[in-house]
N, C-alpha and C. Protein backbone atom coordinates (compact mmCIF):
# COMPACT_ATOMS: atom_id res chain seq x y z
N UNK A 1 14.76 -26.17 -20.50
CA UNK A 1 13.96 -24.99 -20.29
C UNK A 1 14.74 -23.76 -20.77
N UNK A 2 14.42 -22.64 -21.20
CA UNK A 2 14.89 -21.67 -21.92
C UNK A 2 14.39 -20.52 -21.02
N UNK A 3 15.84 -19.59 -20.89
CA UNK A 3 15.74 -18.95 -19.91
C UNK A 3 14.56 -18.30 -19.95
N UNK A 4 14.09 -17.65 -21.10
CA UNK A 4 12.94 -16.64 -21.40
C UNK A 4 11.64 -17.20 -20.27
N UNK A 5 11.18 -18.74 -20.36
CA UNK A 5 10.22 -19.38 -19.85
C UNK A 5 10.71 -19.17 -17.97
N UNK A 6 12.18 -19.10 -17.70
CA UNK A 6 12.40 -19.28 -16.15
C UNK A 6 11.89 -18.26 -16.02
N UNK A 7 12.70 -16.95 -16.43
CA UNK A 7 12.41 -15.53 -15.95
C UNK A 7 10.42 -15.16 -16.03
N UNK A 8 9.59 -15.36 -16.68
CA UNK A 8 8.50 -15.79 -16.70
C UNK A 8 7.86 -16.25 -15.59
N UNK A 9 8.39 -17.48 -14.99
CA UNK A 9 7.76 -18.27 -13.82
C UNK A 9 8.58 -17.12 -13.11
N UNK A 10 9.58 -16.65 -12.49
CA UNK A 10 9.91 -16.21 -11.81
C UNK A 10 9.01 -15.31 -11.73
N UNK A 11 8.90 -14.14 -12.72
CA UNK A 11 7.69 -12.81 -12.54
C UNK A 11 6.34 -13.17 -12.53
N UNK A 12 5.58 -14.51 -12.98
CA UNK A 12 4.89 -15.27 -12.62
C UNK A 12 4.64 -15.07 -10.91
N UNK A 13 5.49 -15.74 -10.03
CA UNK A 13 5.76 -16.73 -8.57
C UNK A 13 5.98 -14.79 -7.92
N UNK A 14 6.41 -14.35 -8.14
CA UNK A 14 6.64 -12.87 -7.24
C UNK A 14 5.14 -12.00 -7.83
N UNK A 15 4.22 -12.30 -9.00
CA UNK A 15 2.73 -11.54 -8.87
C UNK A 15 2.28 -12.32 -7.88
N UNK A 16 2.46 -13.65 -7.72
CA UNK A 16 1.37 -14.27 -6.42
C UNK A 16 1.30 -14.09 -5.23
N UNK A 17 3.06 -13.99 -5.11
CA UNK A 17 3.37 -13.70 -3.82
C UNK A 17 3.53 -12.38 -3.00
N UNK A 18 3.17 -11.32 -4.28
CA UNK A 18 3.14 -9.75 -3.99
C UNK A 18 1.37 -9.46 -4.03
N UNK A 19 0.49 -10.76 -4.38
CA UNK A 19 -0.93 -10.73 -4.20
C UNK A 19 -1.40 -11.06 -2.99
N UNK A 20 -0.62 -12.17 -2.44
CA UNK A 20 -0.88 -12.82 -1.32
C UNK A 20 -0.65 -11.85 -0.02
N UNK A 21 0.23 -11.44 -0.41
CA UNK A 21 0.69 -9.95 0.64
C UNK A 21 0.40 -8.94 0.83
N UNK A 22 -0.73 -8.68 -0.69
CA UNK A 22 -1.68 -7.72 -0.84
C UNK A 22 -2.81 -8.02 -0.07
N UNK A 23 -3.60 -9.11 -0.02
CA UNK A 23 -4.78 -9.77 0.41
C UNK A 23 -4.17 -9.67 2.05
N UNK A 24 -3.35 -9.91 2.66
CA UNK A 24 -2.67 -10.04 4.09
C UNK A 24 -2.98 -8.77 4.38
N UNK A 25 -2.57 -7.51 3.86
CA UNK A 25 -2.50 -6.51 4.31
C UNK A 25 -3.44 -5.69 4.30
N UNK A 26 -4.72 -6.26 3.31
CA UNK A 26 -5.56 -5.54 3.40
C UNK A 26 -6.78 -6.27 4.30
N UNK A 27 -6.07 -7.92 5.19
CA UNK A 27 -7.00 -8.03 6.25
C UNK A 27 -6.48 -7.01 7.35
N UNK A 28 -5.19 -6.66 7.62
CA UNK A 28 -4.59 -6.09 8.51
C UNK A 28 -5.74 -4.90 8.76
N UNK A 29 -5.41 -4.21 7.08
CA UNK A 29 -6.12 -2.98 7.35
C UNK A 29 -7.80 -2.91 7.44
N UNK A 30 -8.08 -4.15 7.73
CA UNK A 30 -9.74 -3.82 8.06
C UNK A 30 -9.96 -4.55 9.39
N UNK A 31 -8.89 -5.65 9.64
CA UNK A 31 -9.25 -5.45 11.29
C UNK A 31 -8.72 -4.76 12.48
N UNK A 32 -7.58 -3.80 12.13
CA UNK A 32 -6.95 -3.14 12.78
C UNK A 32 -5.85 -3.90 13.94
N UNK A 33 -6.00 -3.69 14.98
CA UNK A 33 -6.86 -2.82 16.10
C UNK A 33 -6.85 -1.31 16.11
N UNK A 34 -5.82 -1.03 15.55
CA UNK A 34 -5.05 0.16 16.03
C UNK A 34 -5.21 0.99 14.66
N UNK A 35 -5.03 2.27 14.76
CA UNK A 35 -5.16 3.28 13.30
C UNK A 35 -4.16 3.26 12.84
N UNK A 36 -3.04 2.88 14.16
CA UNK A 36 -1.58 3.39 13.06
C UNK A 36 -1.30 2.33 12.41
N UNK A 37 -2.26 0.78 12.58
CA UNK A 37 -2.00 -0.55 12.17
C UNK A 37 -2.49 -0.10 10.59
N UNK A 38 -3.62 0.27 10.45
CA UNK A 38 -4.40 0.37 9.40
C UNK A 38 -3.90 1.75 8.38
N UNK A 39 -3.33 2.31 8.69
CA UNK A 39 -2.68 3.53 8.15
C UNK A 39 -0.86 2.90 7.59
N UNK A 40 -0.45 1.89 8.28
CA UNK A 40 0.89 1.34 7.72
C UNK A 40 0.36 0.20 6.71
N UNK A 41 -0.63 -0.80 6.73
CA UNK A 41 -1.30 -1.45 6.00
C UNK A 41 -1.61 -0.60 4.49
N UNK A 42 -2.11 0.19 4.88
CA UNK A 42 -2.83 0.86 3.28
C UNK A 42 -1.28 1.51 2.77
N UNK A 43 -0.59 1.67 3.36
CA UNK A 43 1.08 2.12 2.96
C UNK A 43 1.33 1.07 2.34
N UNK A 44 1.55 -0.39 2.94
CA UNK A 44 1.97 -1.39 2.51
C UNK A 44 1.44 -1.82 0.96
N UNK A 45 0.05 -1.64 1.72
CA UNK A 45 -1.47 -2.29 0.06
C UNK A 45 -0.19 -0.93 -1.07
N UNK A 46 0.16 -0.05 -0.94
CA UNK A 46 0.39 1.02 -1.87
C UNK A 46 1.65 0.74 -2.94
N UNK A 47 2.47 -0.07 -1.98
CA UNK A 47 4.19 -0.08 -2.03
C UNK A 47 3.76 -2.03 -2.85
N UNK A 48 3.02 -2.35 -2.18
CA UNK A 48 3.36 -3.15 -3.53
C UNK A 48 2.33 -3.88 -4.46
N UNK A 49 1.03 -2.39 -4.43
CA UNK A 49 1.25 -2.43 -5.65
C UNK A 49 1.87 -1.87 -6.57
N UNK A 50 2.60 -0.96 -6.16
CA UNK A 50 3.61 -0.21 -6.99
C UNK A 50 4.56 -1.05 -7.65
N UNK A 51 4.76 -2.25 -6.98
CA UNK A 51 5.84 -3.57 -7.23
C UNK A 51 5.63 -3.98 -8.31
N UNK A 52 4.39 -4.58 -8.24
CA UNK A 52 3.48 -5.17 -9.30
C UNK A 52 3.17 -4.96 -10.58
N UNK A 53 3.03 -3.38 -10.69
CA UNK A 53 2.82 -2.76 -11.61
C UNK A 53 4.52 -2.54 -12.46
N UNK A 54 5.15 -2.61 -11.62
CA UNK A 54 7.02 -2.28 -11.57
C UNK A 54 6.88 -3.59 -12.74
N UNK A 55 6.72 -4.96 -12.17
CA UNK A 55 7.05 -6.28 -12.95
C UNK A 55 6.06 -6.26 -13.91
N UNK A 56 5.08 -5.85 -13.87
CA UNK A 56 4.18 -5.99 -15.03
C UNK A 56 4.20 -5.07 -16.21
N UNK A 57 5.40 -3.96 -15.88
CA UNK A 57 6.09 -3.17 -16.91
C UNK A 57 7.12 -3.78 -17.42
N UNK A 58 8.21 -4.70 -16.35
CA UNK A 58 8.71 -5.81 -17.60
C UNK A 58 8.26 -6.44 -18.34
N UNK A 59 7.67 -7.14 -17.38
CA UNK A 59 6.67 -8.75 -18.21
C UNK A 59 6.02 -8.04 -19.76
N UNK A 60 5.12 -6.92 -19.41
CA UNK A 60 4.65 -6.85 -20.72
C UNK A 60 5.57 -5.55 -22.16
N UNK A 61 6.74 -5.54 -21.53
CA UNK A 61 7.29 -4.38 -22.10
C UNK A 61 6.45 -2.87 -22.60
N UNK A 62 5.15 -2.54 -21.90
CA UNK A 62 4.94 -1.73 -21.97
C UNK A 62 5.55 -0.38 -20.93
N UNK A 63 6.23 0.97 -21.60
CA UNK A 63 6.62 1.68 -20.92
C UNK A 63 5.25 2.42 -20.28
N UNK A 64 5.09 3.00 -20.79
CA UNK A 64 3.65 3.57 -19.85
C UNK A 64 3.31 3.12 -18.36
N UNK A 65 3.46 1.96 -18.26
CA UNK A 65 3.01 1.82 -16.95
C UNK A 65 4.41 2.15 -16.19
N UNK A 66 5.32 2.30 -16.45
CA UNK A 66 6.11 3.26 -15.57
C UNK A 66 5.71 4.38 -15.31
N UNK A 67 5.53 4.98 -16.34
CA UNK A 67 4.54 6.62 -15.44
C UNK A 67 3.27 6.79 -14.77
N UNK A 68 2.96 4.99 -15.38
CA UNK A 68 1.50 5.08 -14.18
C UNK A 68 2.20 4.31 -12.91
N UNK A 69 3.03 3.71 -12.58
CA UNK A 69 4.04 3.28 -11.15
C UNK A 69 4.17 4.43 -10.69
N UNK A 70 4.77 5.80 -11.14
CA UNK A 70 5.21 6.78 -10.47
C UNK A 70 4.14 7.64 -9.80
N UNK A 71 2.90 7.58 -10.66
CA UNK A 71 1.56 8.57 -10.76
C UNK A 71 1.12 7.65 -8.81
N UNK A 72 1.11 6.55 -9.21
CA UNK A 72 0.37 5.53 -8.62
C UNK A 72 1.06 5.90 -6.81
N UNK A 73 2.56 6.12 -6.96
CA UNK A 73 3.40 6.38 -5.37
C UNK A 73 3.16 7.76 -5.13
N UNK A 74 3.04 8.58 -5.62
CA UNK A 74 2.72 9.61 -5.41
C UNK A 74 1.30 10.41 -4.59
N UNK A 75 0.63 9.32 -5.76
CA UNK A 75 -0.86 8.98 -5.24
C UNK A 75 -0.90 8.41 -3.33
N UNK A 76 -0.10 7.26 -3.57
CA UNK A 76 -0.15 6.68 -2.65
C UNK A 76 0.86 7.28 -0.80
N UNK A 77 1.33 7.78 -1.31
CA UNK A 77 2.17 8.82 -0.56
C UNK A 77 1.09 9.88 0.09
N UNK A 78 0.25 10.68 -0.73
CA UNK A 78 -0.65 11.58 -0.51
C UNK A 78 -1.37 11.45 0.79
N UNK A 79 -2.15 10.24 0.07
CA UNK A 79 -3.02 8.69 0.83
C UNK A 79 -2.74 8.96 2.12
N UNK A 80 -1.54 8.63 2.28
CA UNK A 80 -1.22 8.10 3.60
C UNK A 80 -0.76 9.82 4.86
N UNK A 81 -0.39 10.78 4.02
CA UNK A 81 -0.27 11.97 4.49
C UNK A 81 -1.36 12.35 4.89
N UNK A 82 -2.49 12.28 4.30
CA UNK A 82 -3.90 12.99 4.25
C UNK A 82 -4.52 12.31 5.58
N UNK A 83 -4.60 10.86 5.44
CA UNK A 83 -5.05 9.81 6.41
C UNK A 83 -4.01 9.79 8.07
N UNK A 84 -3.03 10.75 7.96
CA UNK A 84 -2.43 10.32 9.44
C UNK A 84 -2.59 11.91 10.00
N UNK A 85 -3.05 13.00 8.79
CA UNK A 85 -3.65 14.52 9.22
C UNK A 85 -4.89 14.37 9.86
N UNK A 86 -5.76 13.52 9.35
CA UNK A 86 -7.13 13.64 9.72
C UNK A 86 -7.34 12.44 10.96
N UNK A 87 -6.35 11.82 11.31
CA UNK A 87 -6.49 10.65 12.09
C UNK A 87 -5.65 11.42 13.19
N UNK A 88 -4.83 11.99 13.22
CA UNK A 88 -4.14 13.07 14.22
C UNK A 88 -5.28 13.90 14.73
N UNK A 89 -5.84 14.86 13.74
CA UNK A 89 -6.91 16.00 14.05
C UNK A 89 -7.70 15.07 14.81
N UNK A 90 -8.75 13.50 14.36
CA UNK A 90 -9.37 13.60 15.71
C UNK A 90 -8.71 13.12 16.65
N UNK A 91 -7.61 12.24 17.11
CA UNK A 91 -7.17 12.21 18.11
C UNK A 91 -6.96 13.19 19.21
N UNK A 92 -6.18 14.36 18.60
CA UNK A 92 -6.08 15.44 19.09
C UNK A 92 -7.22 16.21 19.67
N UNK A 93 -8.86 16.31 19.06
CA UNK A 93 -10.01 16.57 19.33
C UNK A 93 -10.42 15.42 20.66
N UNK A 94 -10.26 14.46 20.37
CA UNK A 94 -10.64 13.47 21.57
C UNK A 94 -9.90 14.12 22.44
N UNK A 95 -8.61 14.08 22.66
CA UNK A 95 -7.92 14.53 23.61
C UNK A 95 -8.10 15.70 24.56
N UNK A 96 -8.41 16.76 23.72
CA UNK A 96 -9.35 18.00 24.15
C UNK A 96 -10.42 17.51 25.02
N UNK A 97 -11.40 16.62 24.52
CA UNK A 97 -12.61 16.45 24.94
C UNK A 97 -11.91 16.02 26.33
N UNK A 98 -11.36 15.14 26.38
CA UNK A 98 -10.94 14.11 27.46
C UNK A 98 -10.69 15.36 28.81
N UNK A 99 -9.57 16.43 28.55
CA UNK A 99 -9.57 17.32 29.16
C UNK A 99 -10.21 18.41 29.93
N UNK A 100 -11.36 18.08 28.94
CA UNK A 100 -12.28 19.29 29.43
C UNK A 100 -13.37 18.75 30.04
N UNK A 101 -13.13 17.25 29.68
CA UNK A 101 -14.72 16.86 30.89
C UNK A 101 -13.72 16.57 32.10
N UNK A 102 -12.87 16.08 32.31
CA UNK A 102 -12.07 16.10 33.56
C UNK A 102 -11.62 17.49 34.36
N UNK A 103 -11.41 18.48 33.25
CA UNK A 103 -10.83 19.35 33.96
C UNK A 103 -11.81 20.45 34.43
C-alpha cells in the first residue's frame, strides 16, 4: 500500500467519524432537554464542521476553503453569542414574570 492511499483512508475514516458526531449532535440539539444542551450542541455541529472543511482543504488541495473554514468559525461563534443573548433575555423575562405574579 502506498502511503498516498493510507493518508486517504485515514482522511477518508475521520470525514465519517466527524459525520457521525455531526448527526449525534444534532440529535442532542433537537431533543434537548435543556437550552444550554442545545446551544453547546449547535457549538459542537459548528467546531466540526469547521474540522471537516479543515481536511477537505487537504484532501482536495484547494486553498479557498481555508478562508471559507475561517468565514465559517466566525460565523459560527456569532451563532452561538446571538443564541445565549436571546436565550438569556427570555429567561431573564420569565424570571421577572415569576416575580411579579408572586410578589
Amino acid at each position: 500500500m502506498q502511503i498516498a492511499q493510507a493518508y486517504q483512508m485515514l482522511w477518508t475514516g475521520a470525514l465519517i467519524v466527524l459525520a457521525v458526531l455531526t448527526l449525534a449532535c444534532l440529535i442532542r440539539a433537537v431533543v434537548g432537554p435543556r437550552i444550554a444542551d442545545r446551544i453547546v450542541s449547535i457549538n459542537m455541529i459548528s467546531t466540526l464542521s469547521l474540522a471537516m472543511i479543515a481536511i477537505l482543504t487537504r484532501v482536495l488541495g484547494e486553498s479557498y476553503l481555508a478562508d471559507v473554514a475561517l468565514i465559517y468559525a466566525l460565523l459560527g461563534f456569532l451563532a452561538v453569542v446571538v443564541l445565549c443573548k436571546v436565550f438569556m433575555g427570555i429567561a431573564l423575562e420569565k424570571k421577572e414574570q415569576e416575580e411579579k405574579n408572586n410578589g
